[in-house]
C-alpha atoms as a PDB file:
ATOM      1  CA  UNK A   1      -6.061  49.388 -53.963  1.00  0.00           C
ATOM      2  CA  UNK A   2      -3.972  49.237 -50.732  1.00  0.00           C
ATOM      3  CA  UNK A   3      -4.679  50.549 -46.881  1.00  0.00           C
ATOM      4  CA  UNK A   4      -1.427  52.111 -46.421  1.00  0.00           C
ATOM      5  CA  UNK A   5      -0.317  54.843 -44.459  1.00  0.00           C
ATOM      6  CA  UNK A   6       2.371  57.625 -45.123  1.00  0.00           C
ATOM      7  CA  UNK A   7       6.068  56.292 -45.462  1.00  0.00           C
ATOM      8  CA  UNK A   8       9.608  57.012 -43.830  1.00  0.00           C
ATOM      9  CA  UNK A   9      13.156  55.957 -44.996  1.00  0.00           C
ATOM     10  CA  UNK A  10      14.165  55.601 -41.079  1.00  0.00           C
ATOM     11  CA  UNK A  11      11.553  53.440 -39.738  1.00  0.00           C
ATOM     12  CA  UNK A  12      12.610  50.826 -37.205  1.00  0.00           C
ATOM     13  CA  UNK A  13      15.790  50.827 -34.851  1.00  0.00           C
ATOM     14  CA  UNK A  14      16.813  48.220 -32.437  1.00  0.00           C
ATOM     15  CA  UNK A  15      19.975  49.481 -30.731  1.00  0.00           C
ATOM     16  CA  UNK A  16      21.473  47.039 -28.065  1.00  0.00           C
ATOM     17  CA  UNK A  17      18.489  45.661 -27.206  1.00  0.00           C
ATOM     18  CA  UNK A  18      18.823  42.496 -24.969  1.00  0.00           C
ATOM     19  CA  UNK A  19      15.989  40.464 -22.720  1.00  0.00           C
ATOM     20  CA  UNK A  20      16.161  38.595 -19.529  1.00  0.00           C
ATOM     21  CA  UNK A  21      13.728  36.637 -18.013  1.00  0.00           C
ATOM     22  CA  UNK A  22      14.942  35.766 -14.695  1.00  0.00           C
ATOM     23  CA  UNK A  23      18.438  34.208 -14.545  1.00  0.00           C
ATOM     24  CA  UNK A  24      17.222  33.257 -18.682  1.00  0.00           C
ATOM     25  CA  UNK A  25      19.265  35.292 -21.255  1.00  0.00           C
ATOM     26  CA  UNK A  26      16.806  34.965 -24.042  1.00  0.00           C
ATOM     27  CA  UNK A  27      18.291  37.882 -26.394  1.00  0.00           C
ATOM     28  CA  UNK A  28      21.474  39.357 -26.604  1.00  0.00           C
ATOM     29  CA  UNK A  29      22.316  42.638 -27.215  1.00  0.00           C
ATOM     30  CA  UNK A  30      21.757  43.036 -30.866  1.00  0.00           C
ATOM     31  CA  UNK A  31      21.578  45.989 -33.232  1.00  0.00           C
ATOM     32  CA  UNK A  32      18.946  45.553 -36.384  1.00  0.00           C
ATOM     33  CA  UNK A  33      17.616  48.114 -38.010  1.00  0.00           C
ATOM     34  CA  UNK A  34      15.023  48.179 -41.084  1.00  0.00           C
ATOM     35  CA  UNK A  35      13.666  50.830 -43.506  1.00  0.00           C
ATOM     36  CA  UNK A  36      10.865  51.644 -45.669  1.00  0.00           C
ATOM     37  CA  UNK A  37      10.595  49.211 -48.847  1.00  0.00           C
ATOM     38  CA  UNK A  38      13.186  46.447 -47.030  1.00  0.00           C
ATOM     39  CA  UNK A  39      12.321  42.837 -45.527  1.00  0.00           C
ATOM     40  CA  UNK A  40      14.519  41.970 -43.168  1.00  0.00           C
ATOM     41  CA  UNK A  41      14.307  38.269 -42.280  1.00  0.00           C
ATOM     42  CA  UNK A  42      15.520  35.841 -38.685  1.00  0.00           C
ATOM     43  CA  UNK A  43      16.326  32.981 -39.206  1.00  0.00           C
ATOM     44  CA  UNK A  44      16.789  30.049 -36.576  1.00  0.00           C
ATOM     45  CA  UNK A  45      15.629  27.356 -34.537  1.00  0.00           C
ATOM     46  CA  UNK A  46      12.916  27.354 -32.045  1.00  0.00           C
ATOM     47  CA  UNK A  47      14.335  28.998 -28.836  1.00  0.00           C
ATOM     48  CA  UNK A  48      17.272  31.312 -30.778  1.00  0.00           C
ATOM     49  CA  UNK A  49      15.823  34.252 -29.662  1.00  0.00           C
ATOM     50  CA  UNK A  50      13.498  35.186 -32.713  1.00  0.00           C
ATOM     51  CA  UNK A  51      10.116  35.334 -31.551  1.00  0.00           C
ATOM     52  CA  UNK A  52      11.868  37.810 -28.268  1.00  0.00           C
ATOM     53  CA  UNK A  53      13.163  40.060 -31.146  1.00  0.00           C
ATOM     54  CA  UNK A  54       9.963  40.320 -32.544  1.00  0.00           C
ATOM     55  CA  UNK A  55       7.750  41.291 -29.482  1.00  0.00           C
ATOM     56  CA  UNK A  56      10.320  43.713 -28.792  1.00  0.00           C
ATOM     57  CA  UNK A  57      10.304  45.147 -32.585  1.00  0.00           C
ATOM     58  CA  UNK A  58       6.301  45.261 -32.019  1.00  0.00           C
ATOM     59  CA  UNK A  59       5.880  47.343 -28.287  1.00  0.00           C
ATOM     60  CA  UNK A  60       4.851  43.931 -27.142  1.00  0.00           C
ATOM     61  CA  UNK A  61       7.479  43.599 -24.835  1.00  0.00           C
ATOM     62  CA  UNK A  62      10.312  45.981 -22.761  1.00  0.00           C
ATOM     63  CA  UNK A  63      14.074  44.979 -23.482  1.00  0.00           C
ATOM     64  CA  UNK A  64      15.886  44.698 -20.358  1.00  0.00           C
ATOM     65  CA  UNK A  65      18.408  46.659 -21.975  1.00  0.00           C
ATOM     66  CA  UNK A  66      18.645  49.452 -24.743  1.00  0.00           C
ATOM     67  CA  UNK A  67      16.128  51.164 -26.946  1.00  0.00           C
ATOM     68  CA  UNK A  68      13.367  50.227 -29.582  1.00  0.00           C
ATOM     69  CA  UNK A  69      12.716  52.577 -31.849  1.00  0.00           C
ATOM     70  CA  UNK A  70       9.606  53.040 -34.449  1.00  0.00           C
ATOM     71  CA  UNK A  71       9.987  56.251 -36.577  1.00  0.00           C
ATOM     72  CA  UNK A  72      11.815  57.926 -33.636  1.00  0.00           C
ATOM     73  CA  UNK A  73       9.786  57.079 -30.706  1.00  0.00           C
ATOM     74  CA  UNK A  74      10.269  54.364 -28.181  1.00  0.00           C
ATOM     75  CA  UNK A  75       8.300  51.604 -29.609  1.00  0.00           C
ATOM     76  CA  UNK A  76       4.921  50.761 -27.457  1.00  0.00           C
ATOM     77  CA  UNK A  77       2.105  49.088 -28.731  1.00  0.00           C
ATOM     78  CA  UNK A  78       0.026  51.234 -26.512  1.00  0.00           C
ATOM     79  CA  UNK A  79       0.902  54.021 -28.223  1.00  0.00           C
ATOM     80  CA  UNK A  80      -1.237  55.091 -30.372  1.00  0.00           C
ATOM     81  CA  UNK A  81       0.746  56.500 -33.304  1.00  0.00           C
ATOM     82  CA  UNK A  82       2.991  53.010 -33.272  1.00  0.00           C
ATOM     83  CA  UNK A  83      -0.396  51.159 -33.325  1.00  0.00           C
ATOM     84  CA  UNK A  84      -1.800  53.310 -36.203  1.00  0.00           C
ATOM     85  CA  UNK A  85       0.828  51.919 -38.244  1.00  0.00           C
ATOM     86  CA  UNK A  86       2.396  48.535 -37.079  1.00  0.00           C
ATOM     87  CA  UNK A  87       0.562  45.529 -37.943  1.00  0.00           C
ATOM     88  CA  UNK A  88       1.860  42.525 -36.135  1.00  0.00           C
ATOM     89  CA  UNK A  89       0.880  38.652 -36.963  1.00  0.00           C
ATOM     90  CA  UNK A  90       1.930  36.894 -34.633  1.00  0.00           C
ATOM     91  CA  UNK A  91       2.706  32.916 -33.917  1.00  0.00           C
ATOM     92  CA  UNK A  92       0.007  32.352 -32.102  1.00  0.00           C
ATOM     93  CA  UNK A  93      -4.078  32.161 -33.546  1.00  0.00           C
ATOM     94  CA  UNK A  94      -6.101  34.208 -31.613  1.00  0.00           C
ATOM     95  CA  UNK A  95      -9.449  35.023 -32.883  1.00  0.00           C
ATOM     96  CA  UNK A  96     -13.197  35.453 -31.615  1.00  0.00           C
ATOM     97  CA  UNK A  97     -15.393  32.520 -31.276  1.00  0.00           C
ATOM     98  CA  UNK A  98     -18.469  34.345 -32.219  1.00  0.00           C
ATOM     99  CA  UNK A  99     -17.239  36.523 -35.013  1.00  0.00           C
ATOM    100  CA  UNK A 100     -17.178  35.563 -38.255  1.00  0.00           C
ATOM    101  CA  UNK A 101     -14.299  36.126 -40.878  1.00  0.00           C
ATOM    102  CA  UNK A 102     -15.822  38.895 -42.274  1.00  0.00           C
ATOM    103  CA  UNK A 103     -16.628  40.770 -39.355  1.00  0.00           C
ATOM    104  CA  UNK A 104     -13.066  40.049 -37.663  1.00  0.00           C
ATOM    105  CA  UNK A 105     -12.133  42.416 -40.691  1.00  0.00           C
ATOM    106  CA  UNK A 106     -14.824  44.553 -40.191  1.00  0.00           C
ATOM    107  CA  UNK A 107     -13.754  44.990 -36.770  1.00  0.00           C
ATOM    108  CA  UNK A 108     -10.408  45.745 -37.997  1.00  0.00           C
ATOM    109  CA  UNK A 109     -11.255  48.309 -40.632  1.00  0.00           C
ATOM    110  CA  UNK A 110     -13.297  50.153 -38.124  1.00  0.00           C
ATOM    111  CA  UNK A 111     -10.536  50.332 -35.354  1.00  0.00           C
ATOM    112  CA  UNK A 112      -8.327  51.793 -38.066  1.00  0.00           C
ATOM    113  CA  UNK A 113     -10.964  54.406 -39.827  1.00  0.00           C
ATOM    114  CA  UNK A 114     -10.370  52.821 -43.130  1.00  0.00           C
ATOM    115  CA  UNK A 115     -12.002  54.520 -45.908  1.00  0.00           C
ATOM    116  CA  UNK A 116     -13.994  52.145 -48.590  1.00  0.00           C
ATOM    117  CA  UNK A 117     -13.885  49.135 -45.990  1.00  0.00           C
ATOM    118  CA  UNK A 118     -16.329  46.971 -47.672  1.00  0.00           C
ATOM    119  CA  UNK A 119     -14.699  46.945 -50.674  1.00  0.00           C
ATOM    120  CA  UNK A 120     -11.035  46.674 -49.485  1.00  0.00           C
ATOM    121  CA  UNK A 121     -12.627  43.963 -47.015  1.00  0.00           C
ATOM    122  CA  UNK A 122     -13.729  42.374 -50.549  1.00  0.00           C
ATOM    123  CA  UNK A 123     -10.399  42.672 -51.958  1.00  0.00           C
ATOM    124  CA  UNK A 124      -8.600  40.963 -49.214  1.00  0.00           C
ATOM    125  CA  UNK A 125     -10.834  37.795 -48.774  1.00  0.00           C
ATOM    126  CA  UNK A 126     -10.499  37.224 -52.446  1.00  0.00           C
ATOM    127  CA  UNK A 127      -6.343  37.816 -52.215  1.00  0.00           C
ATOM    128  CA  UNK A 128      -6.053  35.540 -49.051  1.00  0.00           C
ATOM    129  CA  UNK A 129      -8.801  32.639 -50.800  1.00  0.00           C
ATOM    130  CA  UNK A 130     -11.661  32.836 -48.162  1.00  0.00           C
ATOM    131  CA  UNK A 131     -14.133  34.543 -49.767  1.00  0.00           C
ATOM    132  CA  UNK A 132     -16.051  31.427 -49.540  1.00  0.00           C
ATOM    133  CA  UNK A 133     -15.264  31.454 -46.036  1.00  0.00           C
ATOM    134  CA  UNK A 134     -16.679  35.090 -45.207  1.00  0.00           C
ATOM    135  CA  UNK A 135     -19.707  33.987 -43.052  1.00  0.00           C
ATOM    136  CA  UNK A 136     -18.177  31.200 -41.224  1.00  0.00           C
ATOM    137  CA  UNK A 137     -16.779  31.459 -37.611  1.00  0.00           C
ATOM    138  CA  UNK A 138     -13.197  30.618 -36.644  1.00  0.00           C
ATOM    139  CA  UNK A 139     -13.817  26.753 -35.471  1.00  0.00           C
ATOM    140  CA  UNK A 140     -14.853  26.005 -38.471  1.00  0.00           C
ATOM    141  CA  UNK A 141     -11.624  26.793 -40.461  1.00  0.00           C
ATOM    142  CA  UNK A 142      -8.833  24.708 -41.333  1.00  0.00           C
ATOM    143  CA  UNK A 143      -5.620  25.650 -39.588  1.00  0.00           C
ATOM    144  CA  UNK A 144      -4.568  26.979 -42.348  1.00  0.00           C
ATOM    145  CA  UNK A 145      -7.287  29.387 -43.308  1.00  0.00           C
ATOM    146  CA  UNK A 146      -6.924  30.436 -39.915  1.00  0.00           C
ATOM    147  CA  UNK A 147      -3.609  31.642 -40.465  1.00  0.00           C
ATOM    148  CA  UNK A 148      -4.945  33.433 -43.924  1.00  0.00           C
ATOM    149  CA  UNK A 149      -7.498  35.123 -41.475  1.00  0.00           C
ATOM    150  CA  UNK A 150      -4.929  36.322 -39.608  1.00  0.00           C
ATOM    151  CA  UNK A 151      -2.740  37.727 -42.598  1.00  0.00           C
ATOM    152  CA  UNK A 152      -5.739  39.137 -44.006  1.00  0.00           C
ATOM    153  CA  UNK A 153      -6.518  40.816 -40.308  1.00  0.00           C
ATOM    154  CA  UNK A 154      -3.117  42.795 -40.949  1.00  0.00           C
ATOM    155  CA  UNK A 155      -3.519  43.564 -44.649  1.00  0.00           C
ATOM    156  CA  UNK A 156      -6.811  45.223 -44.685  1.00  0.00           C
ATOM    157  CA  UNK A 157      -5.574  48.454 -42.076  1.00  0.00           C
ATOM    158  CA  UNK A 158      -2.779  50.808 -42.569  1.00  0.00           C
ATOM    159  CA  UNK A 159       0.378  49.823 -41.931  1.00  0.00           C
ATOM    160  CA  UNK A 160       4.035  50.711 -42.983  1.00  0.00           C
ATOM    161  CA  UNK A 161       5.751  48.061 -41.000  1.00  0.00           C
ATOM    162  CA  UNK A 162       4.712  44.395 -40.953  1.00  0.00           C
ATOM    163  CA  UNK A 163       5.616  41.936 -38.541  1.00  0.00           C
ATOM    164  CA  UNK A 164       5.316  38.524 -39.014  1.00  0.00           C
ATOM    165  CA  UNK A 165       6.442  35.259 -36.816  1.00  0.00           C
ATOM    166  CA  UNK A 166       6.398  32.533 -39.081  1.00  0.00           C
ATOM    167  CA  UNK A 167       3.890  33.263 -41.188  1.00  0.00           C
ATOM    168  CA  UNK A 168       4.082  30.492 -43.490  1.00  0.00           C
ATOM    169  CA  UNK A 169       3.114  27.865 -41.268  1.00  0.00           C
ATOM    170  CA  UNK A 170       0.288  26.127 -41.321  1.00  0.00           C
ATOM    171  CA  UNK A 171      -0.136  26.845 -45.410  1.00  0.00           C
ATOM    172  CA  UNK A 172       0.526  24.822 -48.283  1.00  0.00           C
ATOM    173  CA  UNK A 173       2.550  25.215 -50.831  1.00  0.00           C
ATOM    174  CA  UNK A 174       0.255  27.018 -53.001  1.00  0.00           C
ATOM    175  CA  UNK A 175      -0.305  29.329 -49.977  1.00  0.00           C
ATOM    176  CA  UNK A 176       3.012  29.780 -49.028  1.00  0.00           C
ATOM    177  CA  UNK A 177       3.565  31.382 -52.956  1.00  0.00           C
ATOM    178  CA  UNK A 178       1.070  33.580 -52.545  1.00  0.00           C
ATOM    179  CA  UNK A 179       2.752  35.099 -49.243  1.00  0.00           C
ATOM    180  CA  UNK A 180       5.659  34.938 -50.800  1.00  0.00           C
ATOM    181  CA  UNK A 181       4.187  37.403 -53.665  1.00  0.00           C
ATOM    182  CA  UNK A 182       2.053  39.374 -51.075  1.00  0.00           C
ATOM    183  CA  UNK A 183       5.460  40.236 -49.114  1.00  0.00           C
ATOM    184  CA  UNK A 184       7.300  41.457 -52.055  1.00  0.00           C
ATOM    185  CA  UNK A 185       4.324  43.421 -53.161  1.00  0.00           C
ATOM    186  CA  UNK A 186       4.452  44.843 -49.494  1.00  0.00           C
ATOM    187  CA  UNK A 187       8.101  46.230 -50.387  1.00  0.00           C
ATOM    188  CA  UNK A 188       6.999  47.536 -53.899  1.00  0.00           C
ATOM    189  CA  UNK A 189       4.808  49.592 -51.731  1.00  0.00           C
ATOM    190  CA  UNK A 190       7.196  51.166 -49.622  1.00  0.00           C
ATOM    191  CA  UNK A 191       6.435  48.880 -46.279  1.00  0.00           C
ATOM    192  CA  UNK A 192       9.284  47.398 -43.963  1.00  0.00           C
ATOM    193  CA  UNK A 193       8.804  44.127 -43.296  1.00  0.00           C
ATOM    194  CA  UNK A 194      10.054  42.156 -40.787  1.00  0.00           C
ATOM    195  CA  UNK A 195       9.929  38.760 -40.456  1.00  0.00           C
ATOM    196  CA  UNK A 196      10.701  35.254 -38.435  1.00  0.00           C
ATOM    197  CA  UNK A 197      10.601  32.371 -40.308  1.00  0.00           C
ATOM    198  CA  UNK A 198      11.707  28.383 -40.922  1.00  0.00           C
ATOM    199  CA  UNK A 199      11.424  28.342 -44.223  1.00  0.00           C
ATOM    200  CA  UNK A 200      15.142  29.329 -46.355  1.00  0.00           C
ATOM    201  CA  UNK A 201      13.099  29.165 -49.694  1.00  0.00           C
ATOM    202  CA  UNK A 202      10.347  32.266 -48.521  1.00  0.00           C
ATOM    203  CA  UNK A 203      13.873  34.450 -46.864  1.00  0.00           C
ATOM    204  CA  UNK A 204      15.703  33.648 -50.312  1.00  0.00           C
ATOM    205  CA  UNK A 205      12.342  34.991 -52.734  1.00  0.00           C
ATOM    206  CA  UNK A 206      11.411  37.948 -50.132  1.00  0.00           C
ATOM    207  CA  UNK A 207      14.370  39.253 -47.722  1.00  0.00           C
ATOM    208  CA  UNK A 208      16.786  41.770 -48.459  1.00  0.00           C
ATOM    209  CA  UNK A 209      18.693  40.784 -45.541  1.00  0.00           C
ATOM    210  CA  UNK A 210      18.636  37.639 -43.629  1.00  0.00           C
ATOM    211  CA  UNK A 211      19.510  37.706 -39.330  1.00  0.00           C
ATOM    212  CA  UNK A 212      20.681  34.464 -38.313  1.00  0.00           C
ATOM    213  CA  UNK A 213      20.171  33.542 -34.765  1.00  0.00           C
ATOM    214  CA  UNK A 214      21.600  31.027 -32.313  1.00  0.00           C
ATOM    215  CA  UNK A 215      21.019  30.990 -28.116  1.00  0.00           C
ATOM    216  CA  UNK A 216      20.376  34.684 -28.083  1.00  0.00           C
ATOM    217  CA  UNK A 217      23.043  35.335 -30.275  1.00  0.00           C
ATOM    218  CA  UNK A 218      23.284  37.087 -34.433  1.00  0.00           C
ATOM    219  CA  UNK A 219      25.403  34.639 -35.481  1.00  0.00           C
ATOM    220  CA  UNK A 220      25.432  35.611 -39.113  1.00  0.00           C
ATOM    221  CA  UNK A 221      24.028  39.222 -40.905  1.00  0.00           C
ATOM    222  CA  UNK A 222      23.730  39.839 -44.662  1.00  0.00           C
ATOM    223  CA  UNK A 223      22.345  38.716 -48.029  1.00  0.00           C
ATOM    224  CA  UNK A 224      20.421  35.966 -47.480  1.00  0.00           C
ATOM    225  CA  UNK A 225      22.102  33.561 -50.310  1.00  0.00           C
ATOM    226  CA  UNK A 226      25.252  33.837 -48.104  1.00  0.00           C
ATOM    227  CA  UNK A 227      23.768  33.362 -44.787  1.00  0.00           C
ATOM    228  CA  UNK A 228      22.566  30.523 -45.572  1.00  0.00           C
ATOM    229  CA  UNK A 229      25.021  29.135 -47.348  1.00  0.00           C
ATOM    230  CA  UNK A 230      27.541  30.141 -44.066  1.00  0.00           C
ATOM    231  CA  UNK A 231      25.461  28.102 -42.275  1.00  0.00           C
ATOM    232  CA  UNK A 232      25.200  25.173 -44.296  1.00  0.00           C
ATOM    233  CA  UNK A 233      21.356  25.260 -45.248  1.00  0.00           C
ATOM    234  CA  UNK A 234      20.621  23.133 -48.272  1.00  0.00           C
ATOM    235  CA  UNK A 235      17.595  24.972 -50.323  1.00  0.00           C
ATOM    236  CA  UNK A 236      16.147  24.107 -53.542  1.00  0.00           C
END
């Protein structure tokens, strides 16, 4: 059982997009585009430009210059047809005090009309290992259970494109197999995913295509084996 909306081949488009804040360059003009059933992956160092790419991919912030483009229309996370069926995680844990894990997800599945939410609630505690956790409220989680909580926050609406910046940290190893396998099962299912990470090993078992970026800059595009290896990165 998945929440998943209705597909398209020609999902996301990024054409020239750029962003300036102030006299700061943070992205330049770059091209990326991703489709249904593909996970395209950044790569790069704090301050290259990924986490800019991705608020721009998401409606959560204007390029300075060109166009963002989700299934045709300019992407805004205001909109309400983008919102139906983008489902962002982003770097940063934000979650209610007084909620607890299960009712962040129940607050979720009601936002986004999902049919059989209890059970698909069920379902998604048990995938992301808090099931245990259901009742308890955010300051009581590890760091890393927080970040399952937010996973599981995007995996139990609709969505056919997932956005992720760095997802895998703050997990252990274990963890960070699991998302590995929960990513590729996203692409088995039709979704795009698009993604910023650290970590070469989780671009090498889940990207089609990896984006290197440097200052701003794509400084290498393509298979993510020889990315990496025309950068130089060492992976096991």
């Amino acid at each position: 059982m998945r929440a998943t909306a209705g597909g398209s081949s020609a999902l996301l488009r990024l054409r020239k997009v750029s962003r300036t804040y102030g006299q700061r360059r943070a992205l330049h003009p770059v091209d990326l585009e991703v489709r249904a059933g593909e996970c395209v992956a950044l790569y790069g160092r704090n301050g290259s430009g990924k986490s800019t790419l991705l608020r721009i991919a998401a409606g959560r912030d204007v390029p300075t210059t060109g166009d963002a483009l989700f299934a045709g229309r300019t992407v805004n996370e205001d909109d309400p047809q983008v919102r139906a069926r983008v489902a962002v995680v982003g770097d940063a844990i934000s979650c209610y005090p007084d909620l607890t894990v299960r009712e962040h997800l129940e607050l979720v599945t009601v936002a986004h009309a999902v049919d059989d939410a209890d059970a698909w609630i069920d379902q998604v505690l048990a995938d992301r290992r808090l099931t245990d956790h259901a009742r308890a409220l955010p300051g009581s989680l590890s760091s890393g259970q927080l970040q399952s909580l937010l996973l599981a926050a995007a995996l139990v609406r609709p969505r056919d494109l997932l956005i992720l910046d760095e997802p895998e940290q703050r997990l252990d190893p274990a963890a960070r197999v699991r998302l590995a396998e929960l990513l590729v099962t996203e692409k088995q299912d039709g979704n795009a995913v698009l993604l910023a990470t650290h970590q070469a090993e989780l671009a090498l078992a889940v990207a089609d295509r990896l984006v290197a970026l440097e200052d701003g800059h794509v400084v290498a595009d393509g298979p993510p084996a020889a990315v990496l290896a025309e950068l130089g990165v060492r992976h096991d």
